[in-house]
C-alpha atoms as a PDB file:
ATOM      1  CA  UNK A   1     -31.783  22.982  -4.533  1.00  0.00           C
ATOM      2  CA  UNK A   2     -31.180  19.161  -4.139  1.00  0.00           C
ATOM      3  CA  UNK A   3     -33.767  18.437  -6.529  1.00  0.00           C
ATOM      4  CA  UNK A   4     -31.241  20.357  -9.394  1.00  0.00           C
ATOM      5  CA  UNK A   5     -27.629  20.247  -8.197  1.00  0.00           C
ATOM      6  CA  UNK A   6     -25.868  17.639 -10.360  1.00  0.00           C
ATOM      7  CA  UNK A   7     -24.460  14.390  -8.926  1.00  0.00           C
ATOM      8  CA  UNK A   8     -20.678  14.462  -9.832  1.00  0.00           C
ATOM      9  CA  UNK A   9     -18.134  11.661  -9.539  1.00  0.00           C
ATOM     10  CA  UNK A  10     -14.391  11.506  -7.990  1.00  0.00           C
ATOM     11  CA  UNK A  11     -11.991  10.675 -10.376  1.00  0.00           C
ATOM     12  CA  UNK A  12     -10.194   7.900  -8.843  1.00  0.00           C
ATOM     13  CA  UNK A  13      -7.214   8.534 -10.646  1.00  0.00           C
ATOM     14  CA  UNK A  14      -6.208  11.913  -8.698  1.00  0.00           C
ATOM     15  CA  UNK A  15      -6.347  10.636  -4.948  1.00  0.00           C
ATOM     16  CA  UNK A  16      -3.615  11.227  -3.038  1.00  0.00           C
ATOM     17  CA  UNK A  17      -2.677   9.306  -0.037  1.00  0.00           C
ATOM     18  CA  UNK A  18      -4.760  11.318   2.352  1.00  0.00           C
ATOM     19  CA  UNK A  19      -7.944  10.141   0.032  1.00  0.00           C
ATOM     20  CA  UNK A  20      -7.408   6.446   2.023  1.00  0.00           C
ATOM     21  CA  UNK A  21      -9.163   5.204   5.143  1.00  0.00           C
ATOM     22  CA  UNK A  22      -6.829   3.576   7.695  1.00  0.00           C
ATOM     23  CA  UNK A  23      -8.230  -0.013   6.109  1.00  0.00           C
ATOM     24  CA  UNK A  24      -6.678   0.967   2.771  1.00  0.00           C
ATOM     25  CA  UNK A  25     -10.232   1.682   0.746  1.00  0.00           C
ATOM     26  CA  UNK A  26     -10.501   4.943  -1.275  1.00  0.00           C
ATOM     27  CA  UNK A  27     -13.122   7.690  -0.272  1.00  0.00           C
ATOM     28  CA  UNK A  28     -14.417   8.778  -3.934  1.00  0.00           C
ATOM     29  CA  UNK A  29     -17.963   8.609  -4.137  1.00  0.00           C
ATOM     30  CA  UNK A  30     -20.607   9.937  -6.235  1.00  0.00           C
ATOM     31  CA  UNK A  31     -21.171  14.132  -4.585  1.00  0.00           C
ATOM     32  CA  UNK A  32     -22.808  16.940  -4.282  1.00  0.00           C
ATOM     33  CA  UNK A  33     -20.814  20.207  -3.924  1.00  0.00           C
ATOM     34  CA  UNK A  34     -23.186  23.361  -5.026  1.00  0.00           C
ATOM     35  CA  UNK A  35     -23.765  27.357  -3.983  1.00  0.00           C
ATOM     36  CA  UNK A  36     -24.519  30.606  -5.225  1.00  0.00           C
ATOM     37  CA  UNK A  37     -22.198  31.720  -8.055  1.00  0.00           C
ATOM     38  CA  UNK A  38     -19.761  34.484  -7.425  1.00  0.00           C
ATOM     39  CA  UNK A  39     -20.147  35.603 -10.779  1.00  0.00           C
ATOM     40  CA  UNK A  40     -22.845  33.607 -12.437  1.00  0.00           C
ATOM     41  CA  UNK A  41     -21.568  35.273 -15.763  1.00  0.00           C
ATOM     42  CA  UNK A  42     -18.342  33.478 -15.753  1.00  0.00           C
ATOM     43  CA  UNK A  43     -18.584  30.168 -17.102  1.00  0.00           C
ATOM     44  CA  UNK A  44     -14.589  29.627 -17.014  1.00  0.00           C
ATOM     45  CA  UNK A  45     -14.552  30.140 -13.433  1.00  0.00           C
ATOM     46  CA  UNK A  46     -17.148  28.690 -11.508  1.00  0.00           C
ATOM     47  CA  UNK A  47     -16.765  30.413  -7.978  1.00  0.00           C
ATOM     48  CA  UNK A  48     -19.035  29.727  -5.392  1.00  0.00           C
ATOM     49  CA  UNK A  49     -19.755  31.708  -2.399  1.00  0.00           C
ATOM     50  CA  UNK A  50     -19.947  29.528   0.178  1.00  0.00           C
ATOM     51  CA  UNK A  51     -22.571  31.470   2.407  1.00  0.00           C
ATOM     52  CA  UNK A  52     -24.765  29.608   0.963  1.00  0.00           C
ATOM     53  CA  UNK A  53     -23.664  25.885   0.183  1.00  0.00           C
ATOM     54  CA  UNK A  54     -25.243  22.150  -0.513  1.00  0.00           C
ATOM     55  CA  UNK A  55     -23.537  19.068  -0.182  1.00  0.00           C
ATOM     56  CA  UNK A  56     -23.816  15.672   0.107  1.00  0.00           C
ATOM     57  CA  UNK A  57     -23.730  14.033   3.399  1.00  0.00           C
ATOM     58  CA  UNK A  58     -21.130  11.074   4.140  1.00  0.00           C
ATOM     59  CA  UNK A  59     -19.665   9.212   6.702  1.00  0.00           C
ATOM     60  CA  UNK A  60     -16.723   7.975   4.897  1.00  0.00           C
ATOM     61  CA  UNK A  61     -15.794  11.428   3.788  1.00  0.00           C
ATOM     62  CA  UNK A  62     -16.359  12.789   7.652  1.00  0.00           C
ATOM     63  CA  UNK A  63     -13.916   9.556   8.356  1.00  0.00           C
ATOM     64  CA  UNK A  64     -11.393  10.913   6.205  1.00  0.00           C
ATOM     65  CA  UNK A  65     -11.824  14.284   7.189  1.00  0.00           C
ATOM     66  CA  UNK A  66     -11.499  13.087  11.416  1.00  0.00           C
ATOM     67  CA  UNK A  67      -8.217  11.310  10.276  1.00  0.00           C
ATOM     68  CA  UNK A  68      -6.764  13.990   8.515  1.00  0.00           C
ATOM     69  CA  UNK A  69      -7.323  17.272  10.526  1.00  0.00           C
ATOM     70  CA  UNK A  70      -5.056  16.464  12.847  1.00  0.00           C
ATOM     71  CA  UNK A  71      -1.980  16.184  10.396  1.00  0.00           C
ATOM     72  CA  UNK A  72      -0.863  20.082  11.254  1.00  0.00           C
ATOM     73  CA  UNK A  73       2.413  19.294  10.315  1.00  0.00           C
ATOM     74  CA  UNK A  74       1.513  18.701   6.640  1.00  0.00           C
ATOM     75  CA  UNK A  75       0.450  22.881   6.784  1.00  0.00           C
ATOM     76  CA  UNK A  76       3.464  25.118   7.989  1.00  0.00           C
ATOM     77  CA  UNK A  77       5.036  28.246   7.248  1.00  0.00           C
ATOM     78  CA  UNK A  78       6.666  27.005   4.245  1.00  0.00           C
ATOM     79  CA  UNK A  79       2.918  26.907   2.411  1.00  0.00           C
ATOM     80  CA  UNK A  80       3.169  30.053   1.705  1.00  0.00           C
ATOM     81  CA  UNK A  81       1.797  31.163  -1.843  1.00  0.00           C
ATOM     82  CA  UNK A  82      -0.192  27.875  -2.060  1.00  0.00           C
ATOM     83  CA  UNK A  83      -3.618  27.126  -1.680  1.00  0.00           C
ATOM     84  CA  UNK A  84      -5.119  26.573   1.757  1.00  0.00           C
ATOM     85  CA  UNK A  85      -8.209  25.367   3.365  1.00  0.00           C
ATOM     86  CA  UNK A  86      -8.845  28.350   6.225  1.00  0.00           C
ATOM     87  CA  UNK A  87     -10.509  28.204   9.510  1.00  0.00           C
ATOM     88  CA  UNK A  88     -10.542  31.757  10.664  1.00  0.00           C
ATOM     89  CA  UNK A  89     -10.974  35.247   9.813  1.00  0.00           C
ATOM     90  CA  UNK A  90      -7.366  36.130   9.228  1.00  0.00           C
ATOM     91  CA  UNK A  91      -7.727  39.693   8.509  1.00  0.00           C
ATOM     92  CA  UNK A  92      -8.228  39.669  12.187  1.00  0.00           C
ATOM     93  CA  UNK A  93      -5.297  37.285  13.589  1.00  0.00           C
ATOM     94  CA  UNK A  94      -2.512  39.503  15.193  1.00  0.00           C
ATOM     95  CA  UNK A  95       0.001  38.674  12.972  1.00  0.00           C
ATOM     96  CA  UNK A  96       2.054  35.809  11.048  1.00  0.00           C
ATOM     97  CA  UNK A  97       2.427  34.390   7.488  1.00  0.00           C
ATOM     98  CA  UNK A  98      -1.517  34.078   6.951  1.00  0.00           C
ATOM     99  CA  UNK A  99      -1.796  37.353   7.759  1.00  0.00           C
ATOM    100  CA  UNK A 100       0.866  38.617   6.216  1.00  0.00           C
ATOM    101  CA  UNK A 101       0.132  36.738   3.024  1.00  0.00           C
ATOM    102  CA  UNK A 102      -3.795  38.278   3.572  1.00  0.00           C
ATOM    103  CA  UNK A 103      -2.632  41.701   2.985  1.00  0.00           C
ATOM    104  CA  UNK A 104      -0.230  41.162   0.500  1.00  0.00           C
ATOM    105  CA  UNK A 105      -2.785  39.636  -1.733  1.00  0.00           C
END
């Protein structure tokens, strides 16, 4: 697998202010983000299944990613509808708007 997933490059143009370390430099670097097709027939959308994943080690994104999980306040109640990076299996929580949102969908 690391021998044939493609090296891809962050398009500096699209970071947002989260993409910054504290000292001001961007994190977009030359990846690797690859898994198992969902539905290896669809060339328009390229779903993975993330059960089986490879990327690309780095310390500067794990930097980002240790100063940015703790901004909870930029993910509240009013996200519904949106896209959202998930944690837990919330067809299990008791209830709320993730659930809620779950079985609506």
């Amino acid at each position: 697998m690391f021998d044939i997933a493609p090296v891809q490059h962050g398009d500096e143009g699209k970071l947002q202010v989260d993409d910054f370390l504290r000292d001001r430099t961007p994190v977009c670097e030359p990846y690797i983000f690859a898994g198992v097709p969902q539905n290896p027939f669809n060339a328009a959308h390229p779903e993975i299944n993330v059960g089986s994943m490879l990327f690309t080690p780095s310390l500067r994104m794990h930097q980002c990613f240790l100063q940015n999980y703790l901004k909870t306040d930029h993910y509240g109640e009013d996200e519904e509808g949106k896209p959202k990076i998930v944690h837990e299996k919330i067809w299990v929580a008791g209830e709320g708007s993730m659930k809620t949102e779950w079985e609506k969908v």
